[in-house]
N, C-alpha and C. Protein backbone atom coordinates (compact mmCIF):
# COMPACT_ATOMS: atom_id res chain seq x y z
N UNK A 1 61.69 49.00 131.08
CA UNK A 1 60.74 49.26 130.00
C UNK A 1 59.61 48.28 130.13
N UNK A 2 58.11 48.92 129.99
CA UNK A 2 57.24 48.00 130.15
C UNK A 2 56.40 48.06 129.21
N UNK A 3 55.74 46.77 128.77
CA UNK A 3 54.95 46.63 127.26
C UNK A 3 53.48 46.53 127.96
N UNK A 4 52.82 47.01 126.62
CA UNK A 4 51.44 47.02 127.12
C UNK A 4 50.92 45.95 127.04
N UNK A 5 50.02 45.10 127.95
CA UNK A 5 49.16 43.70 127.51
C UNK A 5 48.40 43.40 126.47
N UNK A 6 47.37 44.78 126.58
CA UNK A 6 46.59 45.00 125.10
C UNK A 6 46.97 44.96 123.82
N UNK A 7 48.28 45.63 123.94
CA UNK A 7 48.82 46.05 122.10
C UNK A 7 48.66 44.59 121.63
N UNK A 8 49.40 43.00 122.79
CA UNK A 8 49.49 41.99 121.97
C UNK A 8 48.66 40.72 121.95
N UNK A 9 47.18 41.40 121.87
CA UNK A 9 45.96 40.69 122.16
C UNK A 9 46.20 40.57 120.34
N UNK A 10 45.83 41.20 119.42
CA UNK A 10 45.53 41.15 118.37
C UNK A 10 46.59 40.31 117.65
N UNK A 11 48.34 40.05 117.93
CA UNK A 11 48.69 39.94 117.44
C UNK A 11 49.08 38.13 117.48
N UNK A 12 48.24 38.11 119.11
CA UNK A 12 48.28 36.08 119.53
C UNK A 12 47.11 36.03 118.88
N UNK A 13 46.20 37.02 118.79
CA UNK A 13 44.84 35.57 118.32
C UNK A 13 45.40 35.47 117.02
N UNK A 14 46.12 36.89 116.13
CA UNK A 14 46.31 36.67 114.34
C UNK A 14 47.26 35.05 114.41
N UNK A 15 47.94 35.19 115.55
CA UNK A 15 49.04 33.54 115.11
C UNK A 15 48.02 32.46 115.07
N UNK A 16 46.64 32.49 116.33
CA UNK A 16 46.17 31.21 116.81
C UNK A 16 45.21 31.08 115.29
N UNK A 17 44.51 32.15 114.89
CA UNK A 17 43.63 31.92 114.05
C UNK A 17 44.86 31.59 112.25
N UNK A 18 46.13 31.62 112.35
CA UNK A 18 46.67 31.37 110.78
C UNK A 18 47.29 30.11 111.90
N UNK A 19 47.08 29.24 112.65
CA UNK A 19 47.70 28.19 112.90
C UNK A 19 46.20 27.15 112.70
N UNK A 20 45.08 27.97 113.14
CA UNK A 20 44.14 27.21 113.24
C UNK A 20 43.64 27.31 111.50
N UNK A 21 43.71 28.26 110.87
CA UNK A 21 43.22 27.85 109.32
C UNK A 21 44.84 26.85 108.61
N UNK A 22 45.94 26.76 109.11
CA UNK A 22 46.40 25.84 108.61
C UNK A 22 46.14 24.48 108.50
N UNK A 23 45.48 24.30 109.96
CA UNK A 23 45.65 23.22 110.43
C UNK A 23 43.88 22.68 109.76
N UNK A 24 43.45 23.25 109.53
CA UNK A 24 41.99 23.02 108.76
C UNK A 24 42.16 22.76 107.29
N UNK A 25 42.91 23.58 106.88
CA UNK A 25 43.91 23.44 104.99
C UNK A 25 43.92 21.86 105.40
N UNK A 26 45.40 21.74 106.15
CA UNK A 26 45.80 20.07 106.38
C UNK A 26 45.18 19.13 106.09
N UNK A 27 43.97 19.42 106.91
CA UNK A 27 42.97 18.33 107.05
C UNK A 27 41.90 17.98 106.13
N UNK A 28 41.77 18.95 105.20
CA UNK A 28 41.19 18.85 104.35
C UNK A 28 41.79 18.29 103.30
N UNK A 29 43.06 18.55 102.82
CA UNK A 29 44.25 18.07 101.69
C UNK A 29 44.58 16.46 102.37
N UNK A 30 44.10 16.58 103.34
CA UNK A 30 44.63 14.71 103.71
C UNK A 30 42.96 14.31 103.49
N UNK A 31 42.22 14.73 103.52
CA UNK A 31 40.50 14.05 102.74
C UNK A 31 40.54 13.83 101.73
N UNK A 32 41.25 15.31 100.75
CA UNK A 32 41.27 15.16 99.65
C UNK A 32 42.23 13.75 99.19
N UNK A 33 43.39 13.78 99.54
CA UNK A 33 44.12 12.83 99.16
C UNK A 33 42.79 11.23 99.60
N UNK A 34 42.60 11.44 100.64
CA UNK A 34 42.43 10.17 101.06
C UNK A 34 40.66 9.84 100.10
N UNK A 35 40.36 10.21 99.58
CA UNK A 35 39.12 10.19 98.61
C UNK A 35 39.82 9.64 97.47
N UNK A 36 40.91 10.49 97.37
CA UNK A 36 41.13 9.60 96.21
C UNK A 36 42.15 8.32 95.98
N UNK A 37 42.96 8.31 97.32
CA UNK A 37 43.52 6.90 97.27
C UNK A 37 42.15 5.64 97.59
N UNK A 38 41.03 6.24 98.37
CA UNK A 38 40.11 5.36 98.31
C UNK A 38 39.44 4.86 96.71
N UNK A 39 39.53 5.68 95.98
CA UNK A 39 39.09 5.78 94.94
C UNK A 39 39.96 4.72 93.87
N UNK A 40 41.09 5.30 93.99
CA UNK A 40 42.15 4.25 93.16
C UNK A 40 42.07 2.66 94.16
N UNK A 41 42.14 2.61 95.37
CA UNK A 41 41.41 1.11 95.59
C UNK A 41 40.52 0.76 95.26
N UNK A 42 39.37 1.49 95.21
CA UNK A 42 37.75 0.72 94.13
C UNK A 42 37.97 0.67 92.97
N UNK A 43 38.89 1.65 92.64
CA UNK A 43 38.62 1.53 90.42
C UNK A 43 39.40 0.18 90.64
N UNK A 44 41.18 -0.37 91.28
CA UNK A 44 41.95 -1.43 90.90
C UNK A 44 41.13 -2.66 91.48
N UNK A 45 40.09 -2.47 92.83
CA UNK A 45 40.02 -3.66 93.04
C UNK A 45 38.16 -4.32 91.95
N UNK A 46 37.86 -3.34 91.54
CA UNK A 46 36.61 -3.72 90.27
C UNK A 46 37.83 -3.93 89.12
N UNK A 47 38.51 -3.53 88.88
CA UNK A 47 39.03 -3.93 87.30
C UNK A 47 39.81 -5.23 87.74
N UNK A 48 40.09 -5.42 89.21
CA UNK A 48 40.84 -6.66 89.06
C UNK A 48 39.63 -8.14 89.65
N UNK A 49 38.31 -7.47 90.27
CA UNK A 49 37.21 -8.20 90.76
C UNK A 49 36.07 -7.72 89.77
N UNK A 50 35.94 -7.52 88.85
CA UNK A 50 34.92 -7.03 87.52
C UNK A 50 33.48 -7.70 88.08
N UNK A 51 32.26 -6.94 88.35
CA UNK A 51 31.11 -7.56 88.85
C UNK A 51 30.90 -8.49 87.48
N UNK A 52 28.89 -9.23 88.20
CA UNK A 52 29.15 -9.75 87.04
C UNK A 52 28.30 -9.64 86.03
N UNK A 53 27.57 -8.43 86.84
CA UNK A 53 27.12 -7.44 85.21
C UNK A 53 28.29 -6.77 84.22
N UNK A 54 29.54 -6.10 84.59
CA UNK A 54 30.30 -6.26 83.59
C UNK A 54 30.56 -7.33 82.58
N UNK A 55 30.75 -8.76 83.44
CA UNK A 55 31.23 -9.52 83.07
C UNK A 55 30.17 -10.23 81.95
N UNK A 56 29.02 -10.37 82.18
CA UNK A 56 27.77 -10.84 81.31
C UNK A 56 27.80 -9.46 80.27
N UNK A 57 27.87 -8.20 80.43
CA UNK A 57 28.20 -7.49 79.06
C UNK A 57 29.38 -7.55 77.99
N UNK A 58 30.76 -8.24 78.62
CA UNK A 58 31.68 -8.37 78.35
C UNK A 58 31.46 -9.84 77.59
N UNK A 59 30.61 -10.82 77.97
CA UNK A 59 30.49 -11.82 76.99
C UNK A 59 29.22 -10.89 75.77
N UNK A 60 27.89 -11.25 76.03
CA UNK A 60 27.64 -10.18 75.22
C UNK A 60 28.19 -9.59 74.23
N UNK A 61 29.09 -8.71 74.47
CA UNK A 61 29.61 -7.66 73.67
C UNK A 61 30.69 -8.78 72.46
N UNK A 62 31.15 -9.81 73.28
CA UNK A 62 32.11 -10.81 72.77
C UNK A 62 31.43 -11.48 72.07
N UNK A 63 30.09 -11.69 72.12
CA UNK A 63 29.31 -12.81 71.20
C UNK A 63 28.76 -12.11 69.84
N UNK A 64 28.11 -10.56 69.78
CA UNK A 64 27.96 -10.07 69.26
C UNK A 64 29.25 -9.89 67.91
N UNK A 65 30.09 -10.00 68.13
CA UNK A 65 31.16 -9.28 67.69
C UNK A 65 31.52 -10.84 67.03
N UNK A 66 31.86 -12.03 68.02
CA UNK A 66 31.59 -13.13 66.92
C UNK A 66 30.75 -13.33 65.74
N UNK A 67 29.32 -12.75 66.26
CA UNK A 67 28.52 -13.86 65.04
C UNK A 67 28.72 -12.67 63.68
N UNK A 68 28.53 -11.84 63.85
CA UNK A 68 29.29 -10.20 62.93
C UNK A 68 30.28 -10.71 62.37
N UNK A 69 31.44 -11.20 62.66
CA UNK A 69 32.64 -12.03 61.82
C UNK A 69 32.36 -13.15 61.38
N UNK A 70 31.61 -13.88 62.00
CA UNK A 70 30.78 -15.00 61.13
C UNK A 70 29.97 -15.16 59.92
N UNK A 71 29.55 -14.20 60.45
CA UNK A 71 28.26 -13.86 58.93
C UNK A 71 29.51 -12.80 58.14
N UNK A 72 30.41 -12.23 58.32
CA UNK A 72 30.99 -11.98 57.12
C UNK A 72 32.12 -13.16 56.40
N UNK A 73 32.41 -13.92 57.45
CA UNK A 73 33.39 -14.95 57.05
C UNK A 73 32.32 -16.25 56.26
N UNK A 74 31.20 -16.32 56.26
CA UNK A 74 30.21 -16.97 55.68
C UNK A 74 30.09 -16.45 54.57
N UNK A 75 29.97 -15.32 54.47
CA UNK A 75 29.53 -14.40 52.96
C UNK A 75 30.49 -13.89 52.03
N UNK A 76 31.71 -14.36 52.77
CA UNK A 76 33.22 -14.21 51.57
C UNK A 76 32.92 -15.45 51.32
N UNK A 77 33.43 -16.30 51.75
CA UNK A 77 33.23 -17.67 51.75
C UNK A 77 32.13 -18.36 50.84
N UNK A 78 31.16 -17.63 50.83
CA UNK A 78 30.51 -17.73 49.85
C UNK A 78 30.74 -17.53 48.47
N UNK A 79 30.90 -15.90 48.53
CA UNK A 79 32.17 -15.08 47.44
C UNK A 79 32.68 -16.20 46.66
N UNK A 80 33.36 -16.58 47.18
CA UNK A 80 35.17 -17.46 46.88
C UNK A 80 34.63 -18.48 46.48
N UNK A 81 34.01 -19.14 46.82
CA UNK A 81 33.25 -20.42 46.19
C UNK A 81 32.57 -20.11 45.08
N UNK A 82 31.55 -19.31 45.17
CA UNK A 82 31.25 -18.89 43.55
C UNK A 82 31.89 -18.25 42.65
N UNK A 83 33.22 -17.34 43.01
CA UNK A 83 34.01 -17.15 42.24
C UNK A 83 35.05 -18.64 41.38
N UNK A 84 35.36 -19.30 42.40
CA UNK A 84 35.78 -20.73 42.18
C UNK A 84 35.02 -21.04 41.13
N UNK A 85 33.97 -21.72 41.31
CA UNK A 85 33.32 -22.66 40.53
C UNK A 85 33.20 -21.59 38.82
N UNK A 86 33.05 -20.31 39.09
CA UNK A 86 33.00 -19.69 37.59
C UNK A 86 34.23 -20.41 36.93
N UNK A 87 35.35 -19.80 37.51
CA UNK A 87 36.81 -19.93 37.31
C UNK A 87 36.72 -21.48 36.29
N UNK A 88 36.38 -22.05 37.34
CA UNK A 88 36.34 -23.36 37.16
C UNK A 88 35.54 -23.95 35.57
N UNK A 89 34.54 -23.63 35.53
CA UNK A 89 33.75 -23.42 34.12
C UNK A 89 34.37 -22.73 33.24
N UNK A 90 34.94 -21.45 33.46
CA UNK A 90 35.22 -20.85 32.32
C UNK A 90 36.63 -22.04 31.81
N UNK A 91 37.11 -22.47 32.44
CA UNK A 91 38.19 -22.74 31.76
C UNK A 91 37.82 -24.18 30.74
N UNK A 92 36.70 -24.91 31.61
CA UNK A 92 36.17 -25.97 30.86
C UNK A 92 35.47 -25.61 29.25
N UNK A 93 34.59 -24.12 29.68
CA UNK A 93 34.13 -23.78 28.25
C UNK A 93 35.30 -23.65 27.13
N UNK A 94 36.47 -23.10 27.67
CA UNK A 94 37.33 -22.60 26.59
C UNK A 94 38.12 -23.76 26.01
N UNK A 95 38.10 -25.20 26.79
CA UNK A 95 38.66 -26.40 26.35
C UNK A 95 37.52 -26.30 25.30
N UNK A 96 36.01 -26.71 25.71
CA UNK A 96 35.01 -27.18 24.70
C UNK A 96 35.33 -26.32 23.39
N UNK A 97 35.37 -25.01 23.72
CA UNK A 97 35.04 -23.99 22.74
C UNK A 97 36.76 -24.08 21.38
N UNK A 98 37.84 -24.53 22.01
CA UNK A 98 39.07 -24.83 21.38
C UNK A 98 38.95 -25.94 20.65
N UNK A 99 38.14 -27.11 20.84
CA UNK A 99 37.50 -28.08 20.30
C UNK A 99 36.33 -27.76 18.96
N UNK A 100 35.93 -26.88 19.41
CA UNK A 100 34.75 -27.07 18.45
C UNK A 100 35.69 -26.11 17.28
N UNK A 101 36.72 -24.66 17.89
CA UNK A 101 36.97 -24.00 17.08
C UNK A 101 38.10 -25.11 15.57
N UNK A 102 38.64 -25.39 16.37
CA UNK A 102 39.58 -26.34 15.79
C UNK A 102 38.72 -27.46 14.32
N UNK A 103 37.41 -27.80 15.02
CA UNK A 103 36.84 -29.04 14.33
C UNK A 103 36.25 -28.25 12.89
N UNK A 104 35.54 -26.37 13.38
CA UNK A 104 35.44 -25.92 12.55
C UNK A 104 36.36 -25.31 11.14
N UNK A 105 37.91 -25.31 11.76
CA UNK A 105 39.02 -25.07 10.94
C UNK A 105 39.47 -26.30 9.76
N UNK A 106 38.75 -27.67 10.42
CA UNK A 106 39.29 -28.87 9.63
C UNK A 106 38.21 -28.94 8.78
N UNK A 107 36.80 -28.47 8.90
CA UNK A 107 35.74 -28.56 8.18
C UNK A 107 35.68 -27.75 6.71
N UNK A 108 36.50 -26.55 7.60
CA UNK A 108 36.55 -25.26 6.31
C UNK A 108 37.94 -26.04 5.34
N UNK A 109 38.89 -26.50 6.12
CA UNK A 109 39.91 -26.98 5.02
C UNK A 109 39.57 -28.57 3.99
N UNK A 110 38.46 -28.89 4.89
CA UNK A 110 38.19 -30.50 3.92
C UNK A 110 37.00 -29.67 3.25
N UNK A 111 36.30 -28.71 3.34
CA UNK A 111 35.48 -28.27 2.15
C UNK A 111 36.25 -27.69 1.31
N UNK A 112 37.08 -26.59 1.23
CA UNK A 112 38.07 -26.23 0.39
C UNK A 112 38.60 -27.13 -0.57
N UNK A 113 39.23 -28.43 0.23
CA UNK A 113 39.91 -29.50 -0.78
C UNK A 113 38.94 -30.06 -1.67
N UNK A 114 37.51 -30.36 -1.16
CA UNK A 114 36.36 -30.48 -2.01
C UNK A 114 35.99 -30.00 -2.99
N UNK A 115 36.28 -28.60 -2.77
CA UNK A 115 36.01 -27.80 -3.95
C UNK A 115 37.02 -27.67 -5.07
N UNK A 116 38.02 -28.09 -4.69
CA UNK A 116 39.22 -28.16 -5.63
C UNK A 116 38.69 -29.10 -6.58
N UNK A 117 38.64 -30.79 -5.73
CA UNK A 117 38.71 -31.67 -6.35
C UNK A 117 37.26 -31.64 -7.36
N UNK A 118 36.17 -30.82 -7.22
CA UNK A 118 35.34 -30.58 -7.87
C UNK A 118 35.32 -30.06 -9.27
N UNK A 119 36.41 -28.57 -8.92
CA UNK A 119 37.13 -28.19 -9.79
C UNK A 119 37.85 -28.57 -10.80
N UNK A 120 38.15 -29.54 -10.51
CA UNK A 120 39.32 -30.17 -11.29
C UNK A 120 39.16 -31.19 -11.98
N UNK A 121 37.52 -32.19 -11.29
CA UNK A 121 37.43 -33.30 -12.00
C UNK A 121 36.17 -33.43 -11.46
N UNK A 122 34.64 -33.08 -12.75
CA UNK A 122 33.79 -32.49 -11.93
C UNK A 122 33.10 -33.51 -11.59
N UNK A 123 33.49 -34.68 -12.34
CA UNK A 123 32.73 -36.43 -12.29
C UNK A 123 33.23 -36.79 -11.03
N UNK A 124 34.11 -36.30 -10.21
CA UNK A 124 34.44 -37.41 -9.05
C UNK A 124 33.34 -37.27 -7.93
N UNK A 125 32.62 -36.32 -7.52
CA UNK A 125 31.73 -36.29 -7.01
C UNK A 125 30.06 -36.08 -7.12
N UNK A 126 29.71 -36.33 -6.53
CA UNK A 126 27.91 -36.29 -7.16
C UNK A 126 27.82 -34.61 -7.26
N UNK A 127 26.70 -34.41 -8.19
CA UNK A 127 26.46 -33.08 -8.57
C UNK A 127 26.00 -32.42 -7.28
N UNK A 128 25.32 -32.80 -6.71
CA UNK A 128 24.61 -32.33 -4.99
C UNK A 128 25.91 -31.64 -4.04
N UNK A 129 26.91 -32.60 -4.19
CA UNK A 129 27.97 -32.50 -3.30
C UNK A 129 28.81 -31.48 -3.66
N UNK A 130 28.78 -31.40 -4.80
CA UNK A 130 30.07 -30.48 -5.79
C UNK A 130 29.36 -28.38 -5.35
N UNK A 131 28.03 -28.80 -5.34
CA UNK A 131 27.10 -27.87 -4.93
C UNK A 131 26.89 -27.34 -4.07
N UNK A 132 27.09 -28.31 -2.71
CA UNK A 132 27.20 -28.14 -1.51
C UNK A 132 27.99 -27.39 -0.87
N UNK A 133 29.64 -27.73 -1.90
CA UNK A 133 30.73 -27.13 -0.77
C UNK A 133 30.79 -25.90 -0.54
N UNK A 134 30.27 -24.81 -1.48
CA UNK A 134 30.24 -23.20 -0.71
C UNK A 134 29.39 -23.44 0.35
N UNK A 135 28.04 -23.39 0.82
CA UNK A 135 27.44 -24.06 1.88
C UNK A 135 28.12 -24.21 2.82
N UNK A 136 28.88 -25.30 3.01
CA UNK A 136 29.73 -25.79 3.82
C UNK A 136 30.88 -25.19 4.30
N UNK A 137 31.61 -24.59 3.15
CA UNK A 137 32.26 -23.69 3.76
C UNK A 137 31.82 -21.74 4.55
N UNK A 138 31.39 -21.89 3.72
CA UNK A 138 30.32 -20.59 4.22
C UNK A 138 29.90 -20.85 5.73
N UNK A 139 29.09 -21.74 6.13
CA UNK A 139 28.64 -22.59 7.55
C UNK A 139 30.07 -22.64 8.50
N UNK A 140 31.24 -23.59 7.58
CA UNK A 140 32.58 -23.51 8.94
C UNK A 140 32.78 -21.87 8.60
N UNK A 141 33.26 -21.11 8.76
CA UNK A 141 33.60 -20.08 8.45
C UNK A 141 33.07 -19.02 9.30
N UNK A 142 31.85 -19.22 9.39
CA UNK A 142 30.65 -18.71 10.17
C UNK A 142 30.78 -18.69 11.33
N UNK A 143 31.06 -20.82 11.85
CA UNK A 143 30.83 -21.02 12.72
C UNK A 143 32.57 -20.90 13.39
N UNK A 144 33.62 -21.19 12.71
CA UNK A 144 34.78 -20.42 13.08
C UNK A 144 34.94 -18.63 13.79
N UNK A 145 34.46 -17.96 12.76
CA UNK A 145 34.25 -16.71 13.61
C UNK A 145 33.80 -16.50 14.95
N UNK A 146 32.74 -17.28 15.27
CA UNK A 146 31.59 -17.13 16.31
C UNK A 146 32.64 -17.94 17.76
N UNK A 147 33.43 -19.06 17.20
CA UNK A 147 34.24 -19.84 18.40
C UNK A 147 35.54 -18.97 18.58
N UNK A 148 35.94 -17.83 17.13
CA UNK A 148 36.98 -17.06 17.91
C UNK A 148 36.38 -15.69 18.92
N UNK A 149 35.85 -15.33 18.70
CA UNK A 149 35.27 -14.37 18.99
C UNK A 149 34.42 -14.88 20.75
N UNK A 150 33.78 -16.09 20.73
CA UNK A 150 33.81 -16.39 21.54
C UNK A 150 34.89 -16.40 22.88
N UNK A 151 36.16 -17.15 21.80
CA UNK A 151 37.19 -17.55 23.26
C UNK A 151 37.44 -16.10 23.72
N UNK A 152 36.97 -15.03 22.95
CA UNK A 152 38.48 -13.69 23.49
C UNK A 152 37.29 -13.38 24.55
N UNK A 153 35.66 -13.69 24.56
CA UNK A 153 34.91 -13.66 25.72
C UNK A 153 35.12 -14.24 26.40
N UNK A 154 35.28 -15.30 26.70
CA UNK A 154 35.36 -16.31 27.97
C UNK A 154 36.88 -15.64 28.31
N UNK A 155 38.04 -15.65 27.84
CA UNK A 155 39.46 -15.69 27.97
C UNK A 155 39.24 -13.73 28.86
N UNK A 156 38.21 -13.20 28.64
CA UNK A 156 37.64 -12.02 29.36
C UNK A 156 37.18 -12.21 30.62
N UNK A 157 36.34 -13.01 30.27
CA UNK A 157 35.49 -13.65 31.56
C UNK A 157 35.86 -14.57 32.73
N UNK A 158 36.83 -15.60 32.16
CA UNK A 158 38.21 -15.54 33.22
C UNK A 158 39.09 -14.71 33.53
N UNK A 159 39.32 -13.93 33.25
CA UNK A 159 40.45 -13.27 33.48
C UNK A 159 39.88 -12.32 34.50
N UNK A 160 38.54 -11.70 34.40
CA UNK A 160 38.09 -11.36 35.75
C UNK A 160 37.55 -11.68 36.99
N UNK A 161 37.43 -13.19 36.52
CA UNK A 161 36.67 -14.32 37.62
C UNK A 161 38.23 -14.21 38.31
N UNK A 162 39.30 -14.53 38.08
CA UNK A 162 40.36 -14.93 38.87
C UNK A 162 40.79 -13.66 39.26
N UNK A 163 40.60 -12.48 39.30
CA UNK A 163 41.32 -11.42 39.45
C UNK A 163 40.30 -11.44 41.03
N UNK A 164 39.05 -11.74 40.65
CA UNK A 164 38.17 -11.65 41.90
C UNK A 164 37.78 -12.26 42.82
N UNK A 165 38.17 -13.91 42.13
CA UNK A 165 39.04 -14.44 43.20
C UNK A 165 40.55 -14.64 44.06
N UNK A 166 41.17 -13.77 43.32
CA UNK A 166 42.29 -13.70 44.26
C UNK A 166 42.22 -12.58 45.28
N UNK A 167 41.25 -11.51 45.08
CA UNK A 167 40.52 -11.16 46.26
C UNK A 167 39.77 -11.72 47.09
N UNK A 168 39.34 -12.50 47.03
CA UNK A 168 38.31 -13.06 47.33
C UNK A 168 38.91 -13.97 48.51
N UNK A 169 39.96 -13.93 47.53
CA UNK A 169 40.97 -15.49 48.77
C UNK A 169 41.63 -14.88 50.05
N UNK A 170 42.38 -13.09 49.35
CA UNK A 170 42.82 -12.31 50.65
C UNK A 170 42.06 -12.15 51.57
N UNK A 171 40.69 -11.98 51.22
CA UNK A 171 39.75 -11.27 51.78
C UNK A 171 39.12 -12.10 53.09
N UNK A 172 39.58 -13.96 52.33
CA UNK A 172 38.90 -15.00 53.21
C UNK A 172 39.55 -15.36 54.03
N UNK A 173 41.20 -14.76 53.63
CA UNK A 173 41.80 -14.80 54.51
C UNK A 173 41.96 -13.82 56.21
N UNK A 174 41.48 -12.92 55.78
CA UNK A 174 41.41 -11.70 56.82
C UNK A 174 40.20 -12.31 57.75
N UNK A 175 39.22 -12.50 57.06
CA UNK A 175 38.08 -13.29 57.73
C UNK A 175 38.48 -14.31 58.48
N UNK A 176 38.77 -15.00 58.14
CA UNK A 176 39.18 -16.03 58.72
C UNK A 176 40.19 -15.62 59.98
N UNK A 177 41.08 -14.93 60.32
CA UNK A 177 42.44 -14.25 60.96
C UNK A 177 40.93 -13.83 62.08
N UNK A 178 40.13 -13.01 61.78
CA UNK A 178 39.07 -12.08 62.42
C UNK A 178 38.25 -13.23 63.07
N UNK A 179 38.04 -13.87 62.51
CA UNK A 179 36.82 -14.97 63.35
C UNK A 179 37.41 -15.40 64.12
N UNK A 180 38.58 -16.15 64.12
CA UNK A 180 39.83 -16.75 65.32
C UNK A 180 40.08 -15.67 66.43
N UNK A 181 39.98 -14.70 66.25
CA UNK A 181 40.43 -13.80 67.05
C UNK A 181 39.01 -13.59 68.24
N UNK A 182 37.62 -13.02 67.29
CA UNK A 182 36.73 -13.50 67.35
C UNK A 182 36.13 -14.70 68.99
N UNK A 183 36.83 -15.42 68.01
CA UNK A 183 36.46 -16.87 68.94
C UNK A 183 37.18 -16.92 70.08
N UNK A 184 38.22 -16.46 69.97
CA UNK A 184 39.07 -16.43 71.53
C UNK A 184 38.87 -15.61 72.35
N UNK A 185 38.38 -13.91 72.14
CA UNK A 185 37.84 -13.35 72.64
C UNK A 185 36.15 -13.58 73.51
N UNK A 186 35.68 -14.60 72.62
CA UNK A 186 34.40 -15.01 73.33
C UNK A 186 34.83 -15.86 74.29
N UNK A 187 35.95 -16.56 74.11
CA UNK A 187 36.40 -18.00 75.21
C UNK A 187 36.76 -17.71 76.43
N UNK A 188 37.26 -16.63 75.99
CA UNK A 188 38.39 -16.43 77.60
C UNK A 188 37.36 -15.35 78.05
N UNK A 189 36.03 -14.65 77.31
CA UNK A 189 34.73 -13.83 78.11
C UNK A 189 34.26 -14.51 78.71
N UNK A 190 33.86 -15.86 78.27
CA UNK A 190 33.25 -17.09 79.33
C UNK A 190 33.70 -17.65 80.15
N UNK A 191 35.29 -17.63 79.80
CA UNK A 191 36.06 -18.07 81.03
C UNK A 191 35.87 -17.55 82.50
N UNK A 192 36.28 -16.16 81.94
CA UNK A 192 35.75 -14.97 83.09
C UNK A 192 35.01 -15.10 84.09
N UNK A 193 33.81 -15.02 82.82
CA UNK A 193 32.39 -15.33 83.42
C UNK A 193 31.98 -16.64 84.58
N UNK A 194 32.29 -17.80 84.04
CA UNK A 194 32.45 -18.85 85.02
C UNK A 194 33.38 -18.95 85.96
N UNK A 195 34.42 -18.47 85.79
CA UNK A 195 35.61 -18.11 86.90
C UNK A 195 34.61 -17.76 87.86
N UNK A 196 34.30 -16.23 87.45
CA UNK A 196 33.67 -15.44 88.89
C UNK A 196 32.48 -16.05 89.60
N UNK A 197 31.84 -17.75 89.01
CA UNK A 197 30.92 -17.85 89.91
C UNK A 197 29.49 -16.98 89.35
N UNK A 198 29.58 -16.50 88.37
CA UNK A 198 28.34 -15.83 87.98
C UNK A 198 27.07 -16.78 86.98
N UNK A 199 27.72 -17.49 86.72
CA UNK A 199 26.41 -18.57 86.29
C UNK A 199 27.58 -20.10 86.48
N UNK A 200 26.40 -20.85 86.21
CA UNK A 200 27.17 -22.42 86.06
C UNK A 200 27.63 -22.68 85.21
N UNK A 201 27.42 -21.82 84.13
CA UNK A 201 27.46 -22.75 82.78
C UNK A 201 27.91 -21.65 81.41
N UNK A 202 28.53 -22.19 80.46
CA UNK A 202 29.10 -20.61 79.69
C UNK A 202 27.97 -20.35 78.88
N UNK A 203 27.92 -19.33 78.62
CA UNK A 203 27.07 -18.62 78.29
C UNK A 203 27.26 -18.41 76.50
N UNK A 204 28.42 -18.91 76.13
CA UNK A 204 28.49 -18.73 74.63
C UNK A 204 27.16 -19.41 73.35
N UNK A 205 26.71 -18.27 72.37
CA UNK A 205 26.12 -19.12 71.65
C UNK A 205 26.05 -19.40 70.01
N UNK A 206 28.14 -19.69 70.25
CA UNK A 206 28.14 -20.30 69.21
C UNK A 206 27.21 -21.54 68.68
């Protein structure tokens, strides 16, 4: 039995040409790969060699971000101190104001006894005096009202000074937590920075 030469012209080049597009696939899938293992060596060896324009944005970005926690840790801080010092007053007014209320309670009870003793024996005191004591009591009485009525203001007025400073204190506290954090983040940006040889000198301007 004899085969024809021709019939298997078509059927060697179909092998040579699906051996030769394999072998082109291959080579292309090993580019592909190899693009991108090149690729994962430049991204690891910049994130582990950071130029030092990163590195001057990376302080930058670190200094910015300090003085931003600064100026808010300045302006609680501020807060808290003037909440303080109210605090602080109100409680002094309400000593003064317990003083005066008190002095006005002994005034209204020694005019009262005045008026008794007026009452009762109208020669013991001068006619002026005997005259006086509604006056006088009328005046403490007056001025009693005005020192109670007062304290339940102030005893108001502290009571929200301290409510706003005990915010004030969480608040200085967070600040404070934030600026530290803050500050170390700028330290170890400059560290960086001078590590790599990119200036002489740190660049921070706290």
């Amino acid at each position: 039995m004899t085969s024809n030469p021709a019939t298997n012209v078509p059927t060697v080049n179909s092998g040579r040409r699906a051996r030769y597009l394999r072998q082109i696939l291959t080579v292309q899938i090993l580019l592909a790969l190899l693009f991108v293992v090149l690729g994962l060596i430049v991204f690891v060896t910049r994130a582990q060699h950071p130029s030092c324009v990163d590195l001057k944005k990376r302080v930058d970005d670190a200094t910015q971000a300090y003085q931003i926690a600064l100026t808010q840790s300045q302006s609680i801080d501020k807060n808290y101190t003037s909440y303080q010092s109210a605090v602080t007053k109100l409680r002094g007014d309400l000593i003064t104001n317990d003083k005066r209320k008190e002095q006005a309670e002994r005034d209204i009870a020694e005019a009262q006894r005045d008026r008794v003793r007026c009452e009762s024996g109208p020669g013991t005191f001068a006619i002026n005096d005997c005259a006086n004591v509604s006056h006088r009591i009328d005046t403490a009485v007056k001025r009693l009202g005005y020192f109670r009525a007062n304290e339940n203001k102030l005893y108001t007025e502290l009571s929200e000074n301290q409510q706003r400073l005990s915010k004030a204190k969480a608040t200085l506290r967070e600040a404070s937590a934030n600026l530290t954090a803050a500050q170390q983040d700028l330290d170890e940006a400059n560290r960086a920075y001078v590590a790599a040889r990119c200036s002489g000198e740190s660049t921070s301007n706290r």
